[in-house]
N, C-alpha and C. Protein backbone atom coordinates (compact mmCIF):
# COMPACT_ATOMS: atom_id res chain seq x y z
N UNK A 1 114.04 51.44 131.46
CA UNK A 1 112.84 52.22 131.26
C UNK A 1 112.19 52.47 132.61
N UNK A 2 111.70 53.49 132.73
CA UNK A 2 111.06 54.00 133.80
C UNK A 2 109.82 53.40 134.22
N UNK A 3 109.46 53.03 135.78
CA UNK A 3 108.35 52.39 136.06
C UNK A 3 107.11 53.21 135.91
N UNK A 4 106.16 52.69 135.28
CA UNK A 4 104.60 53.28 134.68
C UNK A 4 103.37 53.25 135.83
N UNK A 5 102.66 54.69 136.23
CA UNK A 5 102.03 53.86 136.92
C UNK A 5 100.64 53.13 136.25
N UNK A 6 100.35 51.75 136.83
CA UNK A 6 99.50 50.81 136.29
C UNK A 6 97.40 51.45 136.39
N UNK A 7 96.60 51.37 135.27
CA UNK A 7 95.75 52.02 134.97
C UNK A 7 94.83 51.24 135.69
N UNK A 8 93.53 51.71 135.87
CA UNK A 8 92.49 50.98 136.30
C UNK A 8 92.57 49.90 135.78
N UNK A 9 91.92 48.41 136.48
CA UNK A 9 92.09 47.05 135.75
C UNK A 9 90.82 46.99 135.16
N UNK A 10 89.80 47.66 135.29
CA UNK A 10 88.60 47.32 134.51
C UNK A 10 88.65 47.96 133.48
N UNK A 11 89.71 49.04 132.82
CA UNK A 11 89.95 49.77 131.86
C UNK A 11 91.11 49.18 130.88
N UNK A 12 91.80 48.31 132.02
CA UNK A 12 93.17 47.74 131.06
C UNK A 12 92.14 46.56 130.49
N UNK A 13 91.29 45.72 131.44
CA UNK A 13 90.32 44.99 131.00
C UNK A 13 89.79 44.78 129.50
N UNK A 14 88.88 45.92 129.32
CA UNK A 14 88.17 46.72 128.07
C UNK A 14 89.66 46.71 127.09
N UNK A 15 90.83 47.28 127.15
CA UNK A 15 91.78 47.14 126.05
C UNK A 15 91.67 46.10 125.60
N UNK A 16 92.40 45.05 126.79
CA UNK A 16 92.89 43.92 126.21
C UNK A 16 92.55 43.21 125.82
N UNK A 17 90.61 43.13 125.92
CA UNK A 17 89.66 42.07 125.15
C UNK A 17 89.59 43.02 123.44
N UNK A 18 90.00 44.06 123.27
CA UNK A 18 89.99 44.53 121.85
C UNK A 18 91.46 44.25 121.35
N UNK A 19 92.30 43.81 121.98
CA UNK A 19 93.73 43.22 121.77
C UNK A 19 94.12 41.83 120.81
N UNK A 20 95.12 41.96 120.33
CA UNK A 20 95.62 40.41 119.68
C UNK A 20 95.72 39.25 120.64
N UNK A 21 95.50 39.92 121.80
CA UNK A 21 95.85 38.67 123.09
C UNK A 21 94.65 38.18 123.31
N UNK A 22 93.80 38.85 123.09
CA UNK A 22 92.64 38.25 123.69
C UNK A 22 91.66 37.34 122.46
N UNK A 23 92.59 36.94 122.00
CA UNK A 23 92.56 35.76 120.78
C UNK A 23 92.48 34.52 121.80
N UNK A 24 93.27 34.37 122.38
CA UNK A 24 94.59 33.62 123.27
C UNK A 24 93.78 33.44 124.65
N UNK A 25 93.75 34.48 125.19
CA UNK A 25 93.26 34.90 126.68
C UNK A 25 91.67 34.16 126.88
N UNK A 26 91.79 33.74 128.34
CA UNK A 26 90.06 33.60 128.24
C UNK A 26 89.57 34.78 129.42
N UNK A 27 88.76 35.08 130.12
CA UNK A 27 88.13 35.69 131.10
C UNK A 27 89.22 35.44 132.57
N UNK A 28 89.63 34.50 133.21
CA UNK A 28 90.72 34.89 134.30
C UNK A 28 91.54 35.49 133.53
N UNK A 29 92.22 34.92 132.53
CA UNK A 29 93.71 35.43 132.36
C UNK A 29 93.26 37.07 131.76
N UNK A 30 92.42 37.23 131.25
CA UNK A 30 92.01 39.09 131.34
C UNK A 30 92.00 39.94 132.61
N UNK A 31 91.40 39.05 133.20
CA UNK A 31 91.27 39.95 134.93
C UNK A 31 93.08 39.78 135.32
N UNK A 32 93.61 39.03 135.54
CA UNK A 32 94.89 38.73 135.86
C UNK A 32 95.72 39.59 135.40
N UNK A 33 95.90 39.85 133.89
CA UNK A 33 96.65 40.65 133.43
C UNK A 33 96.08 41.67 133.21
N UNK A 34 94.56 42.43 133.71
CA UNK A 34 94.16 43.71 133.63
C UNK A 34 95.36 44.39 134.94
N UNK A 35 95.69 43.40 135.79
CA UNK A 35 95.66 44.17 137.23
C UNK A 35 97.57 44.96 136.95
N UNK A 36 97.99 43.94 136.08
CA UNK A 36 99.21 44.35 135.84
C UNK A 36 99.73 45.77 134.45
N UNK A 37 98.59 46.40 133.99
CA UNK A 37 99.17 46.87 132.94
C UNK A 37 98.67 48.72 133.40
N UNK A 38 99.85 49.51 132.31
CA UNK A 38 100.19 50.79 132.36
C UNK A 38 99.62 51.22 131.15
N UNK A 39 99.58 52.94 130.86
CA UNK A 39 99.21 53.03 129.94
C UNK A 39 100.15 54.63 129.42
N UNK A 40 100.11 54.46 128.05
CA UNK A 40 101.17 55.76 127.67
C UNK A 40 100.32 56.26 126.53
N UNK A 41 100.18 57.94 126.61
CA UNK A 41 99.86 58.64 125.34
C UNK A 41 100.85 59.02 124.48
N UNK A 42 101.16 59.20 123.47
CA UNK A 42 101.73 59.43 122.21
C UNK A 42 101.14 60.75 121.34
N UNK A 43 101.91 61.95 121.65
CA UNK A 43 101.63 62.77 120.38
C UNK A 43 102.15 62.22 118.70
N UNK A 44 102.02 63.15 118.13
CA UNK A 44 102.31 62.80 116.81
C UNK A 44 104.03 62.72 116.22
N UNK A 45 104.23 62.19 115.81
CA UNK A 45 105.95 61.99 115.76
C UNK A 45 106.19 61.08 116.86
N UNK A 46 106.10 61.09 117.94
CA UNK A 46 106.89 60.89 118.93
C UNK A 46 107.11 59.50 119.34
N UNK A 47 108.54 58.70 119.67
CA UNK A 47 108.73 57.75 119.37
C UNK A 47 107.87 56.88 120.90
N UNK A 48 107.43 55.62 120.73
CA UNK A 48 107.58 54.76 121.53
C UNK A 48 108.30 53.52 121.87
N UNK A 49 109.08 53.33 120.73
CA UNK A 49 109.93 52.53 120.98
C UNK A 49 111.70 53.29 120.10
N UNK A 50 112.69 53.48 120.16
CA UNK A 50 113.96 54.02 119.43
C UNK A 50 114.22 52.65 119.16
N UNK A 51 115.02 52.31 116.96
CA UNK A 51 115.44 50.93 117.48
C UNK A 51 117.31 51.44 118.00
N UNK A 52 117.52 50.05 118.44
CA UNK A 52 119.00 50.36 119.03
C UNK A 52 118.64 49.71 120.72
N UNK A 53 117.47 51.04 120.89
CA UNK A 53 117.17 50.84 122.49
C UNK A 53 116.48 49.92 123.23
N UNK A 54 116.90 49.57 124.40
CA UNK A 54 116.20 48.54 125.30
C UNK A 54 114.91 48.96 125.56
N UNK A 55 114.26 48.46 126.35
CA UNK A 55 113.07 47.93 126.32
C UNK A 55 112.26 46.69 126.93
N UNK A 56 111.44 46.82 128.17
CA UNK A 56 111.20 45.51 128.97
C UNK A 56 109.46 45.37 128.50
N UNK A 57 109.35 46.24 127.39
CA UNK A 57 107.44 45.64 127.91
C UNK A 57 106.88 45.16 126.63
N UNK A 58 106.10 44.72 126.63
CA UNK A 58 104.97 44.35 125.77
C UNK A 58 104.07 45.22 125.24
N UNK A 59 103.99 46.10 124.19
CA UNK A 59 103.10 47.35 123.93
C UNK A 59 101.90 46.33 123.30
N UNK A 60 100.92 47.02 123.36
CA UNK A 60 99.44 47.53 122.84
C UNK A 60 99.05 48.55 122.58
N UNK A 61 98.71 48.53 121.04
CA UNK A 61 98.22 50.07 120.69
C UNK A 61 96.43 49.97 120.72
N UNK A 62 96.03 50.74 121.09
CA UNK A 62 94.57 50.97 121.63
C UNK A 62 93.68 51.65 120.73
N UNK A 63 94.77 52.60 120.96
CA UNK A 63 94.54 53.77 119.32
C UNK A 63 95.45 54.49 118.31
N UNK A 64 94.85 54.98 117.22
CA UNK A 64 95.89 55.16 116.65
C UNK A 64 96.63 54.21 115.80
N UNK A 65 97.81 55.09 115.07
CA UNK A 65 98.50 54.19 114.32
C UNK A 65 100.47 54.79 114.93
N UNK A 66 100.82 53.26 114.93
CA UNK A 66 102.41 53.37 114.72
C UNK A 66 102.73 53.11 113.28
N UNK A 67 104.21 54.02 113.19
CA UNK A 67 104.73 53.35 112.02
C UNK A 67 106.00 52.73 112.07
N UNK A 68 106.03 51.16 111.85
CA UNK A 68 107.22 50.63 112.33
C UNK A 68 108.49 51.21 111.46
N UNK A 69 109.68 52.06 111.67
CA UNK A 69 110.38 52.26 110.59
C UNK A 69 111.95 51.31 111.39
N UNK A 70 112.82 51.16 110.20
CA UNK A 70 114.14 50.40 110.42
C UNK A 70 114.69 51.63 109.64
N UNK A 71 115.95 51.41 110.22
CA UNK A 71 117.53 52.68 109.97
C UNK A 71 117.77 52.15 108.66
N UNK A 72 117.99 53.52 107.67
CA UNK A 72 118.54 52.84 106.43
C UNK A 72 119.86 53.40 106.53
N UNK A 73 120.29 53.13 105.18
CA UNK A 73 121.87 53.72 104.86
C UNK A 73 121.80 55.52 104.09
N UNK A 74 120.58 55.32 103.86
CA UNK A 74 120.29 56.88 103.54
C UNK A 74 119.70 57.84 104.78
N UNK A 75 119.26 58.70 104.14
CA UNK A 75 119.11 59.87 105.11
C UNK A 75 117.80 59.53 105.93
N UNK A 76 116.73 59.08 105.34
CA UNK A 76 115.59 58.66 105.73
C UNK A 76 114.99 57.57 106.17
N UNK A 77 114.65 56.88 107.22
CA UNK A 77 113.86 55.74 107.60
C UNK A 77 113.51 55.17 106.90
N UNK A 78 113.50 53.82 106.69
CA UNK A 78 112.36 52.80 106.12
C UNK A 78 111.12 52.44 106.28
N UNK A 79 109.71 52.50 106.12
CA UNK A 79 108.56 52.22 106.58
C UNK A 79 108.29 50.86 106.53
N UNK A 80 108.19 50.15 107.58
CA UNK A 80 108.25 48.45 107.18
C UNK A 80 106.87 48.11 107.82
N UNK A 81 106.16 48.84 108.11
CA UNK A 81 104.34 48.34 108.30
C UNK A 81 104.04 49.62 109.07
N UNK A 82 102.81 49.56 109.20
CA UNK A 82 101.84 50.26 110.22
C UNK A 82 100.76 49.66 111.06
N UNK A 83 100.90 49.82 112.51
CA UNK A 83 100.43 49.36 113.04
C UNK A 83 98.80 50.04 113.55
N UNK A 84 97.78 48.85 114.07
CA UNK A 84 96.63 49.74 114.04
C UNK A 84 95.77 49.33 115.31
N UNK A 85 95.10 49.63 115.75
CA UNK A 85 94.41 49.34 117.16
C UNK A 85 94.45 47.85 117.23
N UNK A 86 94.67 47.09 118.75
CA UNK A 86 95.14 46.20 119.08
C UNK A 86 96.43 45.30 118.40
N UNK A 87 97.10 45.68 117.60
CA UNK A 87 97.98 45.15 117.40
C UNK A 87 99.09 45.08 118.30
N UNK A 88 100.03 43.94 118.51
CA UNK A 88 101.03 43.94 119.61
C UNK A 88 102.40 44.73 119.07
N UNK A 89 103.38 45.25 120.14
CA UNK A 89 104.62 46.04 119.38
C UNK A 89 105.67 45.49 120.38
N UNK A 90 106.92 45.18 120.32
CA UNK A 90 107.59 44.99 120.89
C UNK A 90 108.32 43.84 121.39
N UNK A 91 107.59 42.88 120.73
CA UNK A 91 107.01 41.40 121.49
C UNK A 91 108.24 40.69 121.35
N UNK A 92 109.46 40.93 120.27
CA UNK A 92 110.63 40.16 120.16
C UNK A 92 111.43 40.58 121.07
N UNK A 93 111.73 42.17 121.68
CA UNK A 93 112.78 42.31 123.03
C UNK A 93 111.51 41.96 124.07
N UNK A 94 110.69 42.28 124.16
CA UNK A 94 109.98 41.55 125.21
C UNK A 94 110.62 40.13 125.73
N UNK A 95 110.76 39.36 124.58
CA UNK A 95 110.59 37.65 124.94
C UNK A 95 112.37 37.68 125.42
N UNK A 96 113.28 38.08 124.32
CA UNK A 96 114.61 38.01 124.38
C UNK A 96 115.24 38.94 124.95
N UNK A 97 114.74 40.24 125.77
CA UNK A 97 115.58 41.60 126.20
C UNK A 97 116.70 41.93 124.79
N UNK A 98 116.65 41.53 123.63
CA UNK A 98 117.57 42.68 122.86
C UNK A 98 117.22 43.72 123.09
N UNK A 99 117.84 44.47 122.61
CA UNK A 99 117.74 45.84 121.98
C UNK A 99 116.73 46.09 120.81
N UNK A 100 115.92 46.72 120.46
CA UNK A 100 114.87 46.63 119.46
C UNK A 100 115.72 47.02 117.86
N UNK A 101 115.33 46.32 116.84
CA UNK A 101 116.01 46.73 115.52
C UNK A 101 115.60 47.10 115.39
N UNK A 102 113.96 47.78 115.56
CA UNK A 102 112.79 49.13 114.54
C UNK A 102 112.92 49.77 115.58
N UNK A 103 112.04 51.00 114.65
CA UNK A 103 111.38 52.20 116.02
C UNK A 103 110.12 52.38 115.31
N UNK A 104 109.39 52.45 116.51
CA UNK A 104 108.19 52.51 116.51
C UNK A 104 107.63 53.86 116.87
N UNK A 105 106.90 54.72 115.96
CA UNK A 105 106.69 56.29 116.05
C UNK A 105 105.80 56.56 115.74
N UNK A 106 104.87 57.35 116.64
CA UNK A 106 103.48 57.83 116.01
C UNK A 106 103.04 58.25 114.79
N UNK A 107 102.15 58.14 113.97
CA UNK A 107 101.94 58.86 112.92
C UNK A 107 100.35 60.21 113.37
N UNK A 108 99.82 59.42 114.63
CA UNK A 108 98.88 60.53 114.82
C UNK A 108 99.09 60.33 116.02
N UNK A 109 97.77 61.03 116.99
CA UNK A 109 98.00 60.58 118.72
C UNK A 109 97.73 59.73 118.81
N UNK A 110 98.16 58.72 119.44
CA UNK A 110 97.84 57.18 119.70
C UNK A 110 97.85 57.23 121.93
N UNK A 111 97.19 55.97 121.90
CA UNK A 111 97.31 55.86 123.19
C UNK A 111 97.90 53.86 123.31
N UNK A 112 98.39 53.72 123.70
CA UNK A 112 99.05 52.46 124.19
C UNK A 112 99.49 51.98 125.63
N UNK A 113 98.80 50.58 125.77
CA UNK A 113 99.03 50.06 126.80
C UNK A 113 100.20 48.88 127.29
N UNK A 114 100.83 48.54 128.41
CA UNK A 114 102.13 47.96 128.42
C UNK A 114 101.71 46.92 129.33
N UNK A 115 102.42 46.22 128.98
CA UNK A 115 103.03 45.01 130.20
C UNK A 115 104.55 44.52 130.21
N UNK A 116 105.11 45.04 131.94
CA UNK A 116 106.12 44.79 131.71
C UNK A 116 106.86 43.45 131.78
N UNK A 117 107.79 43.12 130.95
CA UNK A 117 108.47 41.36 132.09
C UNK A 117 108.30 40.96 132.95
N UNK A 118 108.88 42.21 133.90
CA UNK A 118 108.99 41.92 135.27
C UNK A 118 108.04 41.55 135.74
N UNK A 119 106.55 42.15 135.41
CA UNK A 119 105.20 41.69 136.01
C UNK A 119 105.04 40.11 135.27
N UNK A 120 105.02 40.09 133.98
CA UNK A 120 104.70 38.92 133.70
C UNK A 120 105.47 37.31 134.51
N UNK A 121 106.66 37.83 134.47
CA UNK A 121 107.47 36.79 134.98
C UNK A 121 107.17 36.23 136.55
N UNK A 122 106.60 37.98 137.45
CA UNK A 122 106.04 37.13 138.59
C UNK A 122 104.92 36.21 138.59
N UNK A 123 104.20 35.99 137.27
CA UNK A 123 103.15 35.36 137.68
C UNK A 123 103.56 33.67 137.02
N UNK A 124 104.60 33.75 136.57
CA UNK A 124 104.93 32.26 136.35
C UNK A 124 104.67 31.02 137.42
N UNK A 125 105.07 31.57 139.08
CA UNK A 125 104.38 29.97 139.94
C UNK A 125 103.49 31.02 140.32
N UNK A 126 102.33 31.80 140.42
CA UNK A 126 101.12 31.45 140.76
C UNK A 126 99.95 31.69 139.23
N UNK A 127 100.13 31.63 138.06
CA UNK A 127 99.42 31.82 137.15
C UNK A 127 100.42 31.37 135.90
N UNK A 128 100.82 30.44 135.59
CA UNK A 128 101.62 29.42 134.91
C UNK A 128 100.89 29.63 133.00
N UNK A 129 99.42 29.48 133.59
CA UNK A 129 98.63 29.34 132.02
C UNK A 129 98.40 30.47 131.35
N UNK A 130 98.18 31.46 132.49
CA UNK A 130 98.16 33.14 131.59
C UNK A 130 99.81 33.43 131.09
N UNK A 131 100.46 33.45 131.75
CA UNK A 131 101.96 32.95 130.93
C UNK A 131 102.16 32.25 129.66
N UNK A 132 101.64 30.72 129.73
CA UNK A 132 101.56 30.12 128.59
C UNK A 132 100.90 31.04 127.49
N UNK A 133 99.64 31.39 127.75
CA UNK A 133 98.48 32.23 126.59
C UNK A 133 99.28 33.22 125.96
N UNK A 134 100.12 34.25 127.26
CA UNK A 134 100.60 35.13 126.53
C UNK A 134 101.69 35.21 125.90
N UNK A 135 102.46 33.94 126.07
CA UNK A 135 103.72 33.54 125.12
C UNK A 135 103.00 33.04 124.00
N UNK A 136 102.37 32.18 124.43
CA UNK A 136 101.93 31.79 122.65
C UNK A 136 100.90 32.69 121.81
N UNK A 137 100.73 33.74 122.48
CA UNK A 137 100.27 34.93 121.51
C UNK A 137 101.15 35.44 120.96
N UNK A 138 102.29 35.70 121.63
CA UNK A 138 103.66 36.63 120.87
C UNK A 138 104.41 35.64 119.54
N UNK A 139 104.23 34.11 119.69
CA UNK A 139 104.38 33.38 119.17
C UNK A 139 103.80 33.28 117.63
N UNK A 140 102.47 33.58 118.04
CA UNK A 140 101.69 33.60 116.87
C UNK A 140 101.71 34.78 116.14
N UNK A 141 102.12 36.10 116.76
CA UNK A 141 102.39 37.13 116.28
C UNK A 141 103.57 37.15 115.31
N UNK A 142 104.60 36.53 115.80
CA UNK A 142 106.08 36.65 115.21
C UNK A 142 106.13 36.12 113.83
N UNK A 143 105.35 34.67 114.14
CA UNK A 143 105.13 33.90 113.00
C UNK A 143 104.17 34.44 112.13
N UNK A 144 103.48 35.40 112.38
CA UNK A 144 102.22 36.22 110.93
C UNK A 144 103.42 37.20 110.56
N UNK A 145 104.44 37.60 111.63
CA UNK A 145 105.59 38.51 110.47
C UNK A 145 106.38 37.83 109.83
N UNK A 146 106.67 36.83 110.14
CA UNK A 146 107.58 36.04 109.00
C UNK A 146 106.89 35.83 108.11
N UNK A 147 105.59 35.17 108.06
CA UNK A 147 105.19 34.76 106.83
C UNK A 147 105.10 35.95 105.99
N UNK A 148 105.07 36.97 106.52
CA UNK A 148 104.11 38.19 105.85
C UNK A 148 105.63 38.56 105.00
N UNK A 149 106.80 38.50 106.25
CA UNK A 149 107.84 39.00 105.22
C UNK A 149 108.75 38.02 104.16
N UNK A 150 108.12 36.47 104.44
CA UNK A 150 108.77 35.57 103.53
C UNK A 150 107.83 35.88 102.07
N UNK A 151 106.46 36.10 102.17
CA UNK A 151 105.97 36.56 100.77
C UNK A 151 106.10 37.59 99.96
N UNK A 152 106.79 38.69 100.95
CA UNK A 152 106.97 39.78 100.33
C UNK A 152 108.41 39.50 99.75
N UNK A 153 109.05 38.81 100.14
CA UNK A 153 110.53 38.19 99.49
C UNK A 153 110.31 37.58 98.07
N UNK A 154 109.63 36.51 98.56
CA UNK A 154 109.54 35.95 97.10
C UNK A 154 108.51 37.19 96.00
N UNK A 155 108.15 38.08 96.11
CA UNK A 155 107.25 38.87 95.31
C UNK A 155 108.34 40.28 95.26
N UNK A 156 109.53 40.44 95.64
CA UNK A 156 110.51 41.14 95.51
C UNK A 156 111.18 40.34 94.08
N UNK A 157 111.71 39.09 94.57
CA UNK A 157 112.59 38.38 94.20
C UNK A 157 112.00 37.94 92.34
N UNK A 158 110.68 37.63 92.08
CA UNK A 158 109.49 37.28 91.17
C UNK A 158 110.13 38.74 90.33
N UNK A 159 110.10 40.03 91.21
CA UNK A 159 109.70 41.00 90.13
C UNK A 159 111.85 41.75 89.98
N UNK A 160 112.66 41.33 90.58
CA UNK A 160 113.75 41.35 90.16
C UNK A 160 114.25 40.27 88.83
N UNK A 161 113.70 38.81 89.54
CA UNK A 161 113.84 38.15 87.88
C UNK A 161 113.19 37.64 87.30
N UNK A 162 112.19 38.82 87.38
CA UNK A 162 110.49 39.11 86.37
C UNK A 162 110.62 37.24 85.61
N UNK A 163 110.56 36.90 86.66
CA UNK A 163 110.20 35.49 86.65
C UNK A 163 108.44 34.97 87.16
N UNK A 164 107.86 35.24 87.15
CA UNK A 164 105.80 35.20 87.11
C UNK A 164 105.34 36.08 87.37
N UNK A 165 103.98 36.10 86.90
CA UNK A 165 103.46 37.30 87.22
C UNK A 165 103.31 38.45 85.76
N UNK A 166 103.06 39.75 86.35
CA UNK A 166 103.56 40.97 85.36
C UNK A 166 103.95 41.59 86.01
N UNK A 167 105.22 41.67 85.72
CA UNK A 167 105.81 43.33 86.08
C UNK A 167 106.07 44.33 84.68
């Protein structure tokens, strides 16, 4: 992926305290990682993430909505959530460099902000704890999609063998 150039830090600032990170983050580690982040507009349709494709950063959506879709066996995409201001995108090839299994595609204009590896990783020996914060934000992220998609399993599974409930 092509290098971004990086936005004002008192503007990446303002994002990232409306961000899922800044759950996590206290006041240095905001200034720290204001100084490192880019920012991308999104018309409507248009993808920000292809799945299949690589990918080094950490998205933030600011505004707007994504819609996460996965490849089916039919003609048409799958819609597997929508994403909505500050939510994180990307965060599993972020941590592991796969290749992404979704794609992530505008549904209106959105604007989104990045952080790449490469930046994060330099700050491992001189900023060790904003590292920590922002791994265990992606952490905590991953784990609200599992749970989210282990309930939707069993509430699949409930209404296949209309076993509780009403279906």
């Amino acid at each position: 992926m092509s290098v971004k150039p990086k936005i004002n830090p008192d503007i990446a600032r303002e994002y990232l305290a409306k961000s899922r990170l800044s759950s996590e983050l206290d006041a240095d580690a905001l200034d720290v990682l204001s100084q490192c982040i880019s920012a991308r507009a999104l018309q409507t349709d248009e993808f920000l993430i292809q799945a299949g494709h690589l990918d080094d950063s950490l998205h933030i959506l600011v505004s707007g909505k994504l819609e996460v879709i996965a490849p089916s066996l039919g003609t048409e995409p799958v819609t597997l959530a929508v994403l909505t201001p500050g939510d994180l995108a990307g965060e599993m090839s972020f941590v592991d460099g796969a290749a992404h299994a979704v794609g992530l595609r505008a549904l209106v204009p959105c604007e989104v902000i990045s952080l790449a590896r490469s930046d994060l990783e330099a700050m491992l020996d001189t900023h060790p704890r904003v590292v920590y914060q922002v791994m265990r934000t992606i952490v905590r992220a991953a784990h609200h999609i599992v749970r989210k998609m282990n309930l939707q399993h069993v509430e699949m599974t409930r209404y296949f063998y209309k076993s509780s409930g009403r279906y």
